[in-house]
C-alpha atoms as a PDB file:
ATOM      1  CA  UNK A   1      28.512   7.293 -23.858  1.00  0.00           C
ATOM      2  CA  UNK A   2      29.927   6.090 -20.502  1.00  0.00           C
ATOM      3  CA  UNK A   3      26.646   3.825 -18.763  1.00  0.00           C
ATOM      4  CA  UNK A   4      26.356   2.220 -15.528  1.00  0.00           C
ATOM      5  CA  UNK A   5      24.186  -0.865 -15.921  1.00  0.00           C
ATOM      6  CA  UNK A   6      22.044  -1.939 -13.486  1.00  0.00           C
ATOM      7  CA  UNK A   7      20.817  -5.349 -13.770  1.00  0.00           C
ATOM      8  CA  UNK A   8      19.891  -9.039 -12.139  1.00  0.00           C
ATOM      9  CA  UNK A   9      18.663 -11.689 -13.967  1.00  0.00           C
ATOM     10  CA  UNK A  10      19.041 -13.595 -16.804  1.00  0.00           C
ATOM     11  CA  UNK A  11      16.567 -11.341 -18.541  1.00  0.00           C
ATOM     12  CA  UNK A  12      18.835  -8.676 -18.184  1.00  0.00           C
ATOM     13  CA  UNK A  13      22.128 -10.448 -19.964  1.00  0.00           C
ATOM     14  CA  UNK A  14      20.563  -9.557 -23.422  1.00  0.00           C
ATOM     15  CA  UNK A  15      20.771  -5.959 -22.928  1.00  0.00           C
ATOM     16  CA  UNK A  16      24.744  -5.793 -21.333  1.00  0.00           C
ATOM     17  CA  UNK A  17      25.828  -8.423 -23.618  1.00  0.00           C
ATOM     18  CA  UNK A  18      25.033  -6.088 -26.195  1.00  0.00           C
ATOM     19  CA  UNK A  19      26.249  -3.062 -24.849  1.00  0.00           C
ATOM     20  CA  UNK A  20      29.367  -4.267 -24.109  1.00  0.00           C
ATOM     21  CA  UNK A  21      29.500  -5.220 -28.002  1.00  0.00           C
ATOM     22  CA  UNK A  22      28.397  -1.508 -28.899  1.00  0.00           C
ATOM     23  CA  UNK A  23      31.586   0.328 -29.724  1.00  0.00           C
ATOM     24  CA  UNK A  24      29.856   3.685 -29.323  1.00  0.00           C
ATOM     25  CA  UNK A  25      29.555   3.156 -25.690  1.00  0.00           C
ATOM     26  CA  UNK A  26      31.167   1.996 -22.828  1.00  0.00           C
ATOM     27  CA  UNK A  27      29.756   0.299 -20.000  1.00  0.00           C
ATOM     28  CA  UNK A  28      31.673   1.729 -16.668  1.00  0.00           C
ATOM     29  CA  UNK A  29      30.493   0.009 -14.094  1.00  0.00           C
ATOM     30  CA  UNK A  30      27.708  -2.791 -13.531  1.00  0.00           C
ATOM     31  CA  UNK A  31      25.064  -2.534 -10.194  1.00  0.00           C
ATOM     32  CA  UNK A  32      23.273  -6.085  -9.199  1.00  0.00           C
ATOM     33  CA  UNK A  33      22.214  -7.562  -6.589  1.00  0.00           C
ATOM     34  CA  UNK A  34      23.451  -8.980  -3.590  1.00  0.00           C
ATOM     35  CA  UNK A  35      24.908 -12.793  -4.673  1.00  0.00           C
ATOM     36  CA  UNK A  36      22.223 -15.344  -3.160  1.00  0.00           C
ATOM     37  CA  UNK A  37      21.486 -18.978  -2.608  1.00  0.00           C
ATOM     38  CA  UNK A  38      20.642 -20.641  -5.559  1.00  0.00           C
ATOM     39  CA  UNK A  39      20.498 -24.488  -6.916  1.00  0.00           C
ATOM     40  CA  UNK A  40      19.642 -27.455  -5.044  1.00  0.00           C
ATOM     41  CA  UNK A  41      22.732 -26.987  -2.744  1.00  0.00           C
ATOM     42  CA  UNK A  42      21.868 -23.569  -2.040  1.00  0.00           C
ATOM     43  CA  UNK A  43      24.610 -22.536  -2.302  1.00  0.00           C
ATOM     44  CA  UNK A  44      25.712 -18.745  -2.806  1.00  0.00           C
ATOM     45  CA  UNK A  45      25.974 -17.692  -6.340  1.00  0.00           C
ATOM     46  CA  UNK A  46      26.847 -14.526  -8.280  1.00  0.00           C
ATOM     47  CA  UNK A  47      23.516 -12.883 -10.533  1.00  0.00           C
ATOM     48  CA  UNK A  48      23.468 -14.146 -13.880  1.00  0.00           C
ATOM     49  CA  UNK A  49      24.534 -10.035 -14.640  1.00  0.00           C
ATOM     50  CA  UNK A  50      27.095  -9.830 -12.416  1.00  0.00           C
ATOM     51  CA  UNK A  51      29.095 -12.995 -13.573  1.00  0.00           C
ATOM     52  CA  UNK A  52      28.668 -11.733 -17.098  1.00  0.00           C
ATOM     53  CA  UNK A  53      30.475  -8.449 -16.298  1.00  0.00           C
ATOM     54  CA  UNK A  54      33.179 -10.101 -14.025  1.00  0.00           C
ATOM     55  CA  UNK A  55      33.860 -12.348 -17.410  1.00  0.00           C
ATOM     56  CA  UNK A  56      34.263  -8.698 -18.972  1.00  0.00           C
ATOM     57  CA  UNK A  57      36.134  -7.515 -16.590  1.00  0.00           C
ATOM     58  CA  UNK A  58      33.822  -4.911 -15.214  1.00  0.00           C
ATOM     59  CA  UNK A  59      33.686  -3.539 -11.981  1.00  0.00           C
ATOM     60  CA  UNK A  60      30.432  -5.224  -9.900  1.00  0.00           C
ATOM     61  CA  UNK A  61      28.883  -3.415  -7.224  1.00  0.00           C
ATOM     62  CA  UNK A  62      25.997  -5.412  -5.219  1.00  0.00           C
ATOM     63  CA  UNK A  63      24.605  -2.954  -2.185  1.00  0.00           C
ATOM     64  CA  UNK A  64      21.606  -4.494  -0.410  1.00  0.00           C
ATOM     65  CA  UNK A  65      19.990  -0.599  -1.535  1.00  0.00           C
ATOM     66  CA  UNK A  66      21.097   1.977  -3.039  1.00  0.00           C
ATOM     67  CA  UNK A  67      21.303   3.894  -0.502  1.00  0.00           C
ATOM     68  CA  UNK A  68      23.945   2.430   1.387  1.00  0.00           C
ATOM     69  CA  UNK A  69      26.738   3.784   2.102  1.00  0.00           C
ATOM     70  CA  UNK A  70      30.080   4.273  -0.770  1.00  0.00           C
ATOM     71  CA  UNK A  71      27.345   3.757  -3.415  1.00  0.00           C
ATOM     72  CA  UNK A  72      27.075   7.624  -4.164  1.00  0.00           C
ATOM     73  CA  UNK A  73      31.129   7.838  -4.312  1.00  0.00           C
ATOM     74  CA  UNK A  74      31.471   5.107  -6.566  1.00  0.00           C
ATOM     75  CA  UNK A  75      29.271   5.970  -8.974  1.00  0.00           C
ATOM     76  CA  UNK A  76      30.331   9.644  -9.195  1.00  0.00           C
ATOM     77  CA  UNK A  77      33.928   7.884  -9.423  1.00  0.00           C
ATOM     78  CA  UNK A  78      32.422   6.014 -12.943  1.00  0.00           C
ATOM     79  CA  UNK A  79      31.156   9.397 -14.211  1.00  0.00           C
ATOM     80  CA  UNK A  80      28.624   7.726 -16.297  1.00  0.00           C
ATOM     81  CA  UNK A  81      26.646   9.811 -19.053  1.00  0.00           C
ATOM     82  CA  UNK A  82      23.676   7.809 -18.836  1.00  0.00           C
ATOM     83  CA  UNK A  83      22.359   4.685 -16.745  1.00  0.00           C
ATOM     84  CA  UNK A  84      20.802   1.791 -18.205  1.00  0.00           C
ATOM     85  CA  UNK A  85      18.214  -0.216 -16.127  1.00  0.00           C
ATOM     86  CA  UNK A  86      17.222  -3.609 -17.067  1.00  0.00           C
ATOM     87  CA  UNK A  87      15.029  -5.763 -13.724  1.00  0.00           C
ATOM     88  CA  UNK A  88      17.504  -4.770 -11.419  1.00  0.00           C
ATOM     89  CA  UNK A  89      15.028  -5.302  -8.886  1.00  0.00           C
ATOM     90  CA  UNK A  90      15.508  -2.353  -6.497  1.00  0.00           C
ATOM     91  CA  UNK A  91      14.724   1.088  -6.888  1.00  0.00           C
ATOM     92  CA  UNK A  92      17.074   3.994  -7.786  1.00  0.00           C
ATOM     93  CA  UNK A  93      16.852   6.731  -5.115  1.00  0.00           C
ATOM     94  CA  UNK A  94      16.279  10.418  -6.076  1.00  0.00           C
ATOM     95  CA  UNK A  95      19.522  11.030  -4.818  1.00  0.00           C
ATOM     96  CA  UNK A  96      21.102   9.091  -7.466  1.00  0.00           C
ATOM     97  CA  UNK A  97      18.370  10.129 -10.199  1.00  0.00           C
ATOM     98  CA  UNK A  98      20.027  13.209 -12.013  1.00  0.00           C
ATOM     99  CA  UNK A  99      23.685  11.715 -10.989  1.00  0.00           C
ATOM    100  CA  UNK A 100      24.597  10.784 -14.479  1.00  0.00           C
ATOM    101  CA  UNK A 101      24.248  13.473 -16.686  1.00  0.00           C
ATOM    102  CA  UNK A 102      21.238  12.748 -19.149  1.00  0.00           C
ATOM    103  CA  UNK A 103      19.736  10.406 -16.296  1.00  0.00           C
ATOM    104  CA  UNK A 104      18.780   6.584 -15.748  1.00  0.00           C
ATOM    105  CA  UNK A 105      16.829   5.009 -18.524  1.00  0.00           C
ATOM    106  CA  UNK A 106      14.860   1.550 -17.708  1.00  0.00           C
ATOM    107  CA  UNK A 107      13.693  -0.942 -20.228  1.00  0.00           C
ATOM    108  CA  UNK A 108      10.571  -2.397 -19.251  1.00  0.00           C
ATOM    109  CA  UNK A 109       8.503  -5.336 -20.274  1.00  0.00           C
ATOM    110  CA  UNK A 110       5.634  -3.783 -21.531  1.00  0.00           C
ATOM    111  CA  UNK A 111       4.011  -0.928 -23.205  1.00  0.00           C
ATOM    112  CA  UNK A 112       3.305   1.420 -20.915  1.00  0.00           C
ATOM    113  CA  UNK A 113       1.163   2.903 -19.160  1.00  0.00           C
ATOM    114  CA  UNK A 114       0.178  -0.560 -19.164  1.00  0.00           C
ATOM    115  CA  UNK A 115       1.613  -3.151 -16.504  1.00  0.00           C
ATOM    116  CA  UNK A 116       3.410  -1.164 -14.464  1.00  0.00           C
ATOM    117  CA  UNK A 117       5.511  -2.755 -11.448  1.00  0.00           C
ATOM    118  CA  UNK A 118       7.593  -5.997 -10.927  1.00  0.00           C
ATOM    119  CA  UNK A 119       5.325  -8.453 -12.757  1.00  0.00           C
ATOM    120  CA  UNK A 120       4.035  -7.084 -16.217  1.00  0.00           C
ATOM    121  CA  UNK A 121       4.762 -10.196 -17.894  1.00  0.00           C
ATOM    122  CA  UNK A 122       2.630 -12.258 -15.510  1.00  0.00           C
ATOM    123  CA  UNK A 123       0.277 -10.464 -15.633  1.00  0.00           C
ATOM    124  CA  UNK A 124      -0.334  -9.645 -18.847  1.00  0.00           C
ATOM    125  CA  UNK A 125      -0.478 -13.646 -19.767  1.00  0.00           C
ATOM    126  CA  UNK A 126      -3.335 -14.143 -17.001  1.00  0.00           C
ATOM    127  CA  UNK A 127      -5.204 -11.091 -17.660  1.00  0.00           C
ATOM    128  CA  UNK A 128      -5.429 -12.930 -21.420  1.00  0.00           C
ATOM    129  CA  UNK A 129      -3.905  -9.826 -23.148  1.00  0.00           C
ATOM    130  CA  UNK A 130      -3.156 -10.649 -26.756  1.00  0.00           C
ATOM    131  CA  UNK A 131      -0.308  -8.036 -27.289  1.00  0.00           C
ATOM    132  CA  UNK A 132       2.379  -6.451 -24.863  1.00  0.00           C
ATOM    133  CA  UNK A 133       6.013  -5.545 -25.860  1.00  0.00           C
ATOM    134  CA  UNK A 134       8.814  -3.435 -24.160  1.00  0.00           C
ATOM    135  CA  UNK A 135       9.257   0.997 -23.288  1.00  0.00           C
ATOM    136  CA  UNK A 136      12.151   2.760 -22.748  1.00  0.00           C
ATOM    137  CA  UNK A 137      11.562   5.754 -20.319  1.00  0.00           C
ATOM    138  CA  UNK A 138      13.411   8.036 -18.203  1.00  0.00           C
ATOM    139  CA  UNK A 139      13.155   7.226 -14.433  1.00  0.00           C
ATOM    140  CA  UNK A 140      11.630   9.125 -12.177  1.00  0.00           C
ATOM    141  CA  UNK A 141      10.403   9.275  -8.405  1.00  0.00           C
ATOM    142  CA  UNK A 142       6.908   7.670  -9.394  1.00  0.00           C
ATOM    143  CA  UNK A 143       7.231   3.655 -10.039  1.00  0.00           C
ATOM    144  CA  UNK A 144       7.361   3.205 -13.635  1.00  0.00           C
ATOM    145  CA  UNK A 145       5.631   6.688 -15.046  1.00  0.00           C
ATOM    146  CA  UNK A 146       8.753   7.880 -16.492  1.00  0.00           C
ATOM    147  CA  UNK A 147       8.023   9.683 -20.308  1.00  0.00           C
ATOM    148  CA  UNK A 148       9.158   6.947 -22.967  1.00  0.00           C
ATOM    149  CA  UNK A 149      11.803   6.886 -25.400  1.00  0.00           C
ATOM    150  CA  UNK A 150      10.548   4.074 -27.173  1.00  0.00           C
ATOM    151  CA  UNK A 151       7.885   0.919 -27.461  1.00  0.00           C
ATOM    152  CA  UNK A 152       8.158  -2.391 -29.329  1.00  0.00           C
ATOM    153  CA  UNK A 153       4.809  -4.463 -29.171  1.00  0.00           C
ATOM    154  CA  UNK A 154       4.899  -8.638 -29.311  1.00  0.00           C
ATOM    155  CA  UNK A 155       2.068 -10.807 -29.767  1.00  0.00           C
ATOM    156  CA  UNK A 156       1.153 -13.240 -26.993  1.00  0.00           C
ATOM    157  CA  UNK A 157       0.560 -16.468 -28.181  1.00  0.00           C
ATOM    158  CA  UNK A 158      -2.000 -19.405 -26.853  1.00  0.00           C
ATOM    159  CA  UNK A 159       0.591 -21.385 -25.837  1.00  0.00           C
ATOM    160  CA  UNK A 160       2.997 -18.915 -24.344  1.00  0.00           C
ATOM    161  CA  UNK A 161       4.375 -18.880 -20.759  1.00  0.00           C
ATOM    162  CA  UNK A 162       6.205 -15.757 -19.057  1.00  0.00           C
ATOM    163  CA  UNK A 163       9.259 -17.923 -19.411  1.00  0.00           C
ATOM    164  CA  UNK A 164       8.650 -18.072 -23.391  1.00  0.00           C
ATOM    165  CA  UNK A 165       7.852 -14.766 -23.804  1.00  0.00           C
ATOM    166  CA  UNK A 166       9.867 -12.738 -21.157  1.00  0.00           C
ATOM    167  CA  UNK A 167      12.620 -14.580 -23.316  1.00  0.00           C
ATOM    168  CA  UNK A 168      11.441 -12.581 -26.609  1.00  0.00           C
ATOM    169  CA  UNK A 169      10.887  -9.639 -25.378  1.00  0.00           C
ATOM    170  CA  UNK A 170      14.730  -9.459 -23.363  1.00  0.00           C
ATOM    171  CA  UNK A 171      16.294  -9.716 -26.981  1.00  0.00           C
ATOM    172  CA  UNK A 172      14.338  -7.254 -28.638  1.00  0.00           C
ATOM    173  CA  UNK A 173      14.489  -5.111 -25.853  1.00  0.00           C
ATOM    174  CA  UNK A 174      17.779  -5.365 -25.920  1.00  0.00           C
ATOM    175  CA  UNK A 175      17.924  -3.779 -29.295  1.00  0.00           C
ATOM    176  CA  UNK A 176      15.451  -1.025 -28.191  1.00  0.00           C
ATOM    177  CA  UNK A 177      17.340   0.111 -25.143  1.00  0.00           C
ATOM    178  CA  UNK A 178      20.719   0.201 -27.366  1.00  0.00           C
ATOM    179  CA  UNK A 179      19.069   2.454 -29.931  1.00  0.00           C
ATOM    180  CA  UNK A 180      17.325   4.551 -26.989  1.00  0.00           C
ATOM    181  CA  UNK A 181      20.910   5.260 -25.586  1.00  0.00           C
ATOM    182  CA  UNK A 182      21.844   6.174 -29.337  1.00  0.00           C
ATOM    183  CA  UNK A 183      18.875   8.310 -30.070  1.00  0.00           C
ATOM    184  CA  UNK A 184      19.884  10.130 -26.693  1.00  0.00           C
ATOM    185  CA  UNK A 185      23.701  10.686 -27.195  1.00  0.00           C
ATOM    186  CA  UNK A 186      22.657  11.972 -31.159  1.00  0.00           C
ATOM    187  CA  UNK A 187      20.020  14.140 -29.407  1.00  0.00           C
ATOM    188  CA  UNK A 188      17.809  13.048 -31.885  1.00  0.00           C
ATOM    189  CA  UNK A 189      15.165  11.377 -29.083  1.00  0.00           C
ATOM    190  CA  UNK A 190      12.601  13.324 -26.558  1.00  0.00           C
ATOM    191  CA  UNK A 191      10.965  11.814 -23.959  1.00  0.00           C
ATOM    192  CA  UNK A 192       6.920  11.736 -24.298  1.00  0.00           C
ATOM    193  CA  UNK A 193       4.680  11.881 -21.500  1.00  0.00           C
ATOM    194  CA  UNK A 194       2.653   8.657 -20.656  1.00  0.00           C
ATOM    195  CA  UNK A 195      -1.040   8.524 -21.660  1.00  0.00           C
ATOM    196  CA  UNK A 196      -3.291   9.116 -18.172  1.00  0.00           C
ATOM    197  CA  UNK A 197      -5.490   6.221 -20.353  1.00  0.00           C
ATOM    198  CA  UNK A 198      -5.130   2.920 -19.980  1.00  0.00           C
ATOM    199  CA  UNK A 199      -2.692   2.916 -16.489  1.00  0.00           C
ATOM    200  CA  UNK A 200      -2.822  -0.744 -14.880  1.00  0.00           C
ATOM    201  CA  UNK A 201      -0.435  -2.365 -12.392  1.00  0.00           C
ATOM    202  CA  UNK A 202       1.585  -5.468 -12.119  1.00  0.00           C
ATOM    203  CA  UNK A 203       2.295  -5.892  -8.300  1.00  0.00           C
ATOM    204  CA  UNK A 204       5.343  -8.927  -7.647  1.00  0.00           C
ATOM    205  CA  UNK A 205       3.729 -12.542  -8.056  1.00  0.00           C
ATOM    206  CA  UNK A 206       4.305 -14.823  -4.867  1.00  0.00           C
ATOM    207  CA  UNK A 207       3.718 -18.591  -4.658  1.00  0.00           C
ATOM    208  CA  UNK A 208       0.398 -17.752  -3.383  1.00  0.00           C
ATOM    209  CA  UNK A 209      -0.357 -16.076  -6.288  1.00  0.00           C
ATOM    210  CA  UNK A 210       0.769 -19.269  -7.968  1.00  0.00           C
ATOM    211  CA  UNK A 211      -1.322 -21.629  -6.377  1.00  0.00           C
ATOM    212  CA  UNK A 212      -4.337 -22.638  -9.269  1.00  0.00           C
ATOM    213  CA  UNK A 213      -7.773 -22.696  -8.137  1.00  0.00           C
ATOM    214  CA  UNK A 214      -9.632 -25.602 -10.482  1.00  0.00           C
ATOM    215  CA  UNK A 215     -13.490 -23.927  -9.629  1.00  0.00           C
ATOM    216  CA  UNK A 216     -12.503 -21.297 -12.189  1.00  0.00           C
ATOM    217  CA  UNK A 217     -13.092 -21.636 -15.878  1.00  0.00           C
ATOM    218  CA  UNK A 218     -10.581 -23.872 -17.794  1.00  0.00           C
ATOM    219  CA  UNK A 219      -9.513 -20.453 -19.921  1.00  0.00           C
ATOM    220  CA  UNK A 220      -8.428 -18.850 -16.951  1.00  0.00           C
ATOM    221  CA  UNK A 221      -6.818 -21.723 -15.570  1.00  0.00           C
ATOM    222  CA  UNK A 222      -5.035 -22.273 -18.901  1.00  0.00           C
ATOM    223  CA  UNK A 223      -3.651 -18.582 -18.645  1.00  0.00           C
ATOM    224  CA  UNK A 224      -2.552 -18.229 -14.912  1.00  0.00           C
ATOM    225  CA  UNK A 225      -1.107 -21.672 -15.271  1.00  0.00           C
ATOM    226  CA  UNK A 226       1.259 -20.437 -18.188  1.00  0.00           C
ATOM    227  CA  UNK A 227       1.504 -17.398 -16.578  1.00  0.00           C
ATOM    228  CA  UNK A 228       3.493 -18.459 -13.610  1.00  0.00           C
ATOM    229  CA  UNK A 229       5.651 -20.774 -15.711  1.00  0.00           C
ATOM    230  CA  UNK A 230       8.743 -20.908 -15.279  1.00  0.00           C
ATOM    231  CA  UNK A 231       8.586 -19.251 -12.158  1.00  0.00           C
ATOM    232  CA  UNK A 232       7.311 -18.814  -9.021  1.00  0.00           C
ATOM    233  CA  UNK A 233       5.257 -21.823 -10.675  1.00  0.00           C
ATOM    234  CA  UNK A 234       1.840 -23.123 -10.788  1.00  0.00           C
ATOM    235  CA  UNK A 235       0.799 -25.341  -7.656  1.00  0.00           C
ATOM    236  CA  UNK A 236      -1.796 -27.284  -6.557  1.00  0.00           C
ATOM    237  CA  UNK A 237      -2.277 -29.603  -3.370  1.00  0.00           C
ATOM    238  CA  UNK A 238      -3.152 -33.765  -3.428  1.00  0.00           C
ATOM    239  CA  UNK A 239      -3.466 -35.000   0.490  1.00  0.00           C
ATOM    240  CA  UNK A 240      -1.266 -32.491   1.324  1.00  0.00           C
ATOM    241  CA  UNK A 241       1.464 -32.449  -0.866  1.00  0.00           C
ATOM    242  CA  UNK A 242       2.093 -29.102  -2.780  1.00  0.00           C
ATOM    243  CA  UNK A 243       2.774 -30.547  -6.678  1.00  0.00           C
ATOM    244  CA  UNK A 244       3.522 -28.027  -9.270  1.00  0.00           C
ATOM    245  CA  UNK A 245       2.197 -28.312 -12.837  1.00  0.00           C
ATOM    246  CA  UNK A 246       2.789 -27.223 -16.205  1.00  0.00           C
ATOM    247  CA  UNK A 247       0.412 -25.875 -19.094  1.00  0.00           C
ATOM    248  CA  UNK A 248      -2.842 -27.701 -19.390  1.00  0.00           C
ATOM    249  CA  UNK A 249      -4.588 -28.391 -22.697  1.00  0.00           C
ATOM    250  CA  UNK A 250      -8.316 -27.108 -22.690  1.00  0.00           C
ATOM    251  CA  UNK A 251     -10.157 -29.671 -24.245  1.00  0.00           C
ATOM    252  CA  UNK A 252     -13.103 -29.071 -26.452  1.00  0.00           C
ATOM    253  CA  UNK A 253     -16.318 -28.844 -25.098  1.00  0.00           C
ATOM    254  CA  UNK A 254     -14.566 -26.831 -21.904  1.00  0.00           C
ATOM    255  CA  UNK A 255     -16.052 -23.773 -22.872  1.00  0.00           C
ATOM    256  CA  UNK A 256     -19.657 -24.343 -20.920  1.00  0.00           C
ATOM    257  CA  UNK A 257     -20.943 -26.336 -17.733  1.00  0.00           C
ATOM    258  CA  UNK A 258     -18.648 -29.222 -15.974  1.00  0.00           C
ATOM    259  CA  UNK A 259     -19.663 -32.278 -16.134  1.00  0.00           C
ATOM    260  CA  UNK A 260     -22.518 -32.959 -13.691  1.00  0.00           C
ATOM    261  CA  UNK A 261     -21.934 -33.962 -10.553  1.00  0.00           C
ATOM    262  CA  UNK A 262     -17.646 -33.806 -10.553  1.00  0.00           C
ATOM    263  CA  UNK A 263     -15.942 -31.533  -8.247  1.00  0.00           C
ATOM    264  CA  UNK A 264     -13.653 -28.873  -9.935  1.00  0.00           C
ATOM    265  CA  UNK A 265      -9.698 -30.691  -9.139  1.00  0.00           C
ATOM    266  CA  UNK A 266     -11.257 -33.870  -9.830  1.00  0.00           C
ATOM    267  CA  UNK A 267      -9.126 -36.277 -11.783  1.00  0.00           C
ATOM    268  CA  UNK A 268      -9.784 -38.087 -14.736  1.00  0.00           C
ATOM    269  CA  UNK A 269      -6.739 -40.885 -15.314  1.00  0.00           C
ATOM    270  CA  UNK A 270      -6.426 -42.986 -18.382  1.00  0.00           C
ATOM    271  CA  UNK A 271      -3.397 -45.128 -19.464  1.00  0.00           C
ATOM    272  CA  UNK A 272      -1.693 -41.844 -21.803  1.00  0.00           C
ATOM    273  CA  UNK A 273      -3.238 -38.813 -20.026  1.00  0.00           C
ATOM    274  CA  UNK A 274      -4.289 -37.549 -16.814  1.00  0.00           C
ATOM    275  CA  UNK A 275      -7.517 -34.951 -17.052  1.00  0.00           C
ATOM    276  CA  UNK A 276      -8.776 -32.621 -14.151  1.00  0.00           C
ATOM    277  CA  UNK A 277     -12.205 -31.064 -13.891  1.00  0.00           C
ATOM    278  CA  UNK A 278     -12.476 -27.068 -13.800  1.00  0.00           C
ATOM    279  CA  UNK A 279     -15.707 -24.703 -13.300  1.00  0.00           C
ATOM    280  CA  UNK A 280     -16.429 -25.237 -17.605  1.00  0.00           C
ATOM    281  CA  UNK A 281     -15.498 -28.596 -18.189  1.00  0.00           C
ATOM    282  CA  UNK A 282     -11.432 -30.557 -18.026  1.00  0.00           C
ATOM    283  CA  UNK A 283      -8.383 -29.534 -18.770  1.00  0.00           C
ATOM    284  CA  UNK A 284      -5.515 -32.636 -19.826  1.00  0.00           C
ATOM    285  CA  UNK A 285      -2.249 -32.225 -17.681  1.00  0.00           C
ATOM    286  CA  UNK A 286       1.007 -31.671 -19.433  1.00  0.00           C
ATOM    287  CA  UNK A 287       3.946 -32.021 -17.000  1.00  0.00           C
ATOM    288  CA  UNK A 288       3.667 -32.565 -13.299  1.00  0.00           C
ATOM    289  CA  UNK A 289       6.330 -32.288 -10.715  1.00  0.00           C
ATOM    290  CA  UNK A 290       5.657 -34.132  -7.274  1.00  0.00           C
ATOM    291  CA  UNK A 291       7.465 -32.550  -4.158  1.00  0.00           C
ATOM    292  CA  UNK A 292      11.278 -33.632  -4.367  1.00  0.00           C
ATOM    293  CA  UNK A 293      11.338 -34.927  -7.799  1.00  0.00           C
ATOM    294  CA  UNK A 294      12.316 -33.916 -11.458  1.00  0.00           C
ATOM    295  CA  UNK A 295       8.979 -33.020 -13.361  1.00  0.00           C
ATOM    296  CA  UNK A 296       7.550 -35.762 -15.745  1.00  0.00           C
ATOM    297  CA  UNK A 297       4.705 -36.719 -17.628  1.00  0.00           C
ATOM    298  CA  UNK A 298       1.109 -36.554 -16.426  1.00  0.00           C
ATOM    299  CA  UNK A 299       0.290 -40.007 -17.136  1.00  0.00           C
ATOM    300  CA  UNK A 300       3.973 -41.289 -15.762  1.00  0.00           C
ATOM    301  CA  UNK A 301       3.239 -39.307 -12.242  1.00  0.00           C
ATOM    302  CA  UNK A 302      -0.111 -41.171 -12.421  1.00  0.00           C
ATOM    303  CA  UNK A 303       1.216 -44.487 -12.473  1.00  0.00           C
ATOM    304  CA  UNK A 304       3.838 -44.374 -10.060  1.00  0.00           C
ATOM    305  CA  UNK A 305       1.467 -42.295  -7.249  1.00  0.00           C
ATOM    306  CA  UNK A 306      -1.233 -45.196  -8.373  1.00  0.00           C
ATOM    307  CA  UNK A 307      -3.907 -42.170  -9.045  1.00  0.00           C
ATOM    308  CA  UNK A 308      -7.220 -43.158  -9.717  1.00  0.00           C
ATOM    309  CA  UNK A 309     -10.595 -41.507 -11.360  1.00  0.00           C
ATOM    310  CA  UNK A 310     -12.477 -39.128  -8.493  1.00  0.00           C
ATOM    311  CA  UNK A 311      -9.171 -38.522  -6.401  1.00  0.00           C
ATOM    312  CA  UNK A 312      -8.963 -33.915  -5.758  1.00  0.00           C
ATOM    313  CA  UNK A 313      -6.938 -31.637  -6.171  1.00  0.00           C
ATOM    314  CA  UNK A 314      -7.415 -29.160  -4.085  1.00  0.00           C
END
């Protein structure tokens, strides 16, 4: 089949890389979005999708929206069979929805009805699901209610952040979409309504979302930390400067009351690990990163900012 891909991130390269391996179909013409700053230097940079396809050769489109004007044009010019979707990270107008003739088909990271929106990842970690995976389903007007194609489920591991497993789930997804696309062309796949059981919703995480509140139980902090790992990040203030952190350790015994009399974000500093007080007992820092700096070792941070037992975070 001919197949516009529409893509952004990283966690999209999976799914074109192996499309544009799949001899059965041809990828036409490659939608992202708008290049943006990036790096230290902010500088402008091309989408992790869109420098894959320019490496292929493949004709990049980046509209702010879809709707803009010349959009419509060129992709009637592509005359695509089928779109693929992968976290574009805009949404497909119904103008453009029954342009390609067996419609736009969207892998996304979870199975639905479950976690729809921009964050199902996220939020699956901090809700403290124990399985997700990935759906293929046609694209409609509503966000992400679509009938499926297909589902893959994953386990969530204790010790898994979105980064970890968004990273699974974009190579077997890949896999899923191809054979969607397959099962379409071969007419051997139809589309079956979503379950009106069992609907939640995974709104965009900010850095507000982000920031971690220590008067909560050490469970949940353990999940929303890992949750917003890699990105936007988990955050936390000490006088006044914002200091990201990554995965804590619960410790044993964090399962009931904190210990009497110590304010949840208290710290707990030794000489080889930095502990900080929650609503059910500590947690034990892994990796810290202070504002301007590469992230390091709890106990290394400690030293050098001269922390000491009793000191908040807040």
């Amino acid at each position: 089949m001919r197949v516009v891909f529409a893509g952004t991130p990283e966690v999209a390269v999976p799914t074109l890389r192996l499309l544009l391996d799949a001899p059965q179909h041809e990828v036409v013409g490659v939608i992202s979005r708008p290049d943006a700053a990036a790096g230290r230097g902010r500088k402008s940079a091309r989408s992790p999708v869109a420098t894959l396809a320019d490496e292929h050769g493949i004709e990049v489109i980046t509209p702010r929206r879809l709707t803009d004007a010349g959009v419509l044009d060129r992709l009637r010019s592509w005359r695509p069979d089928c779109g693929a979707v992968v976290a574009y990270g805009g949404l497909v107008p119904p103008g453009l929805l029954t342009l390609p003739t067996h419609g736009w088909i969207n892998l996304h990271f979870s199975v639905l009805p479950a976690w729809r929106g921009a964050a199902p990842v996220q939020h699956a970690i901090a809700a403290g699901d124990e399985v997700t995976g990935a759906s293929t389903f046609a694209l409609e007007e509503g966000l992400d209610t679509g009938p499926v194609y297909g589902v893959i489920t994953e386990t969530i591991t204790d010790s898994d952040t979105s980064g970890d497993l968004l990273e699974r789930l974009a190579g077997a997804g890949a896999h899923l979409l191809l054979s969607t696309l397959d099962g379409i062309e071969d007419g051997s796949l139809t589309p079956v309504a979503q379950s009106p059981a069992g609907i939640s919703h995974a709104p965009k995480v900010d850095v507000d979302d982000a920031r971690i509140r220590w008067d909560l139980p050490a469970h949940i902090i353990d999940r929303r930390i890992r949750a917003h790992t890699p990105a936007p990040g988990a955050w936390s203030t000490l006088d006044g400067a914002r200091i990201k952190f990554g995965p804590v350790e619960v410790l044993a015994g964090s399962g009931g009351e904190a210990e009497s009399g110590a304010a949840a974000g208290s710290l707990r500093v030794a000489k080889k690990w930095v502990d900080v007080e929650t609503a059910t007992g500590p947690v034990r820092l892994s990796w810290v990163q202070p504002p301007g700096k590469k992230a390091m070792p709890a106990a290394d941070w400690a030293r050098g900012a001269r922390l000491a037992d009793g000191m908040v975070l807040e």
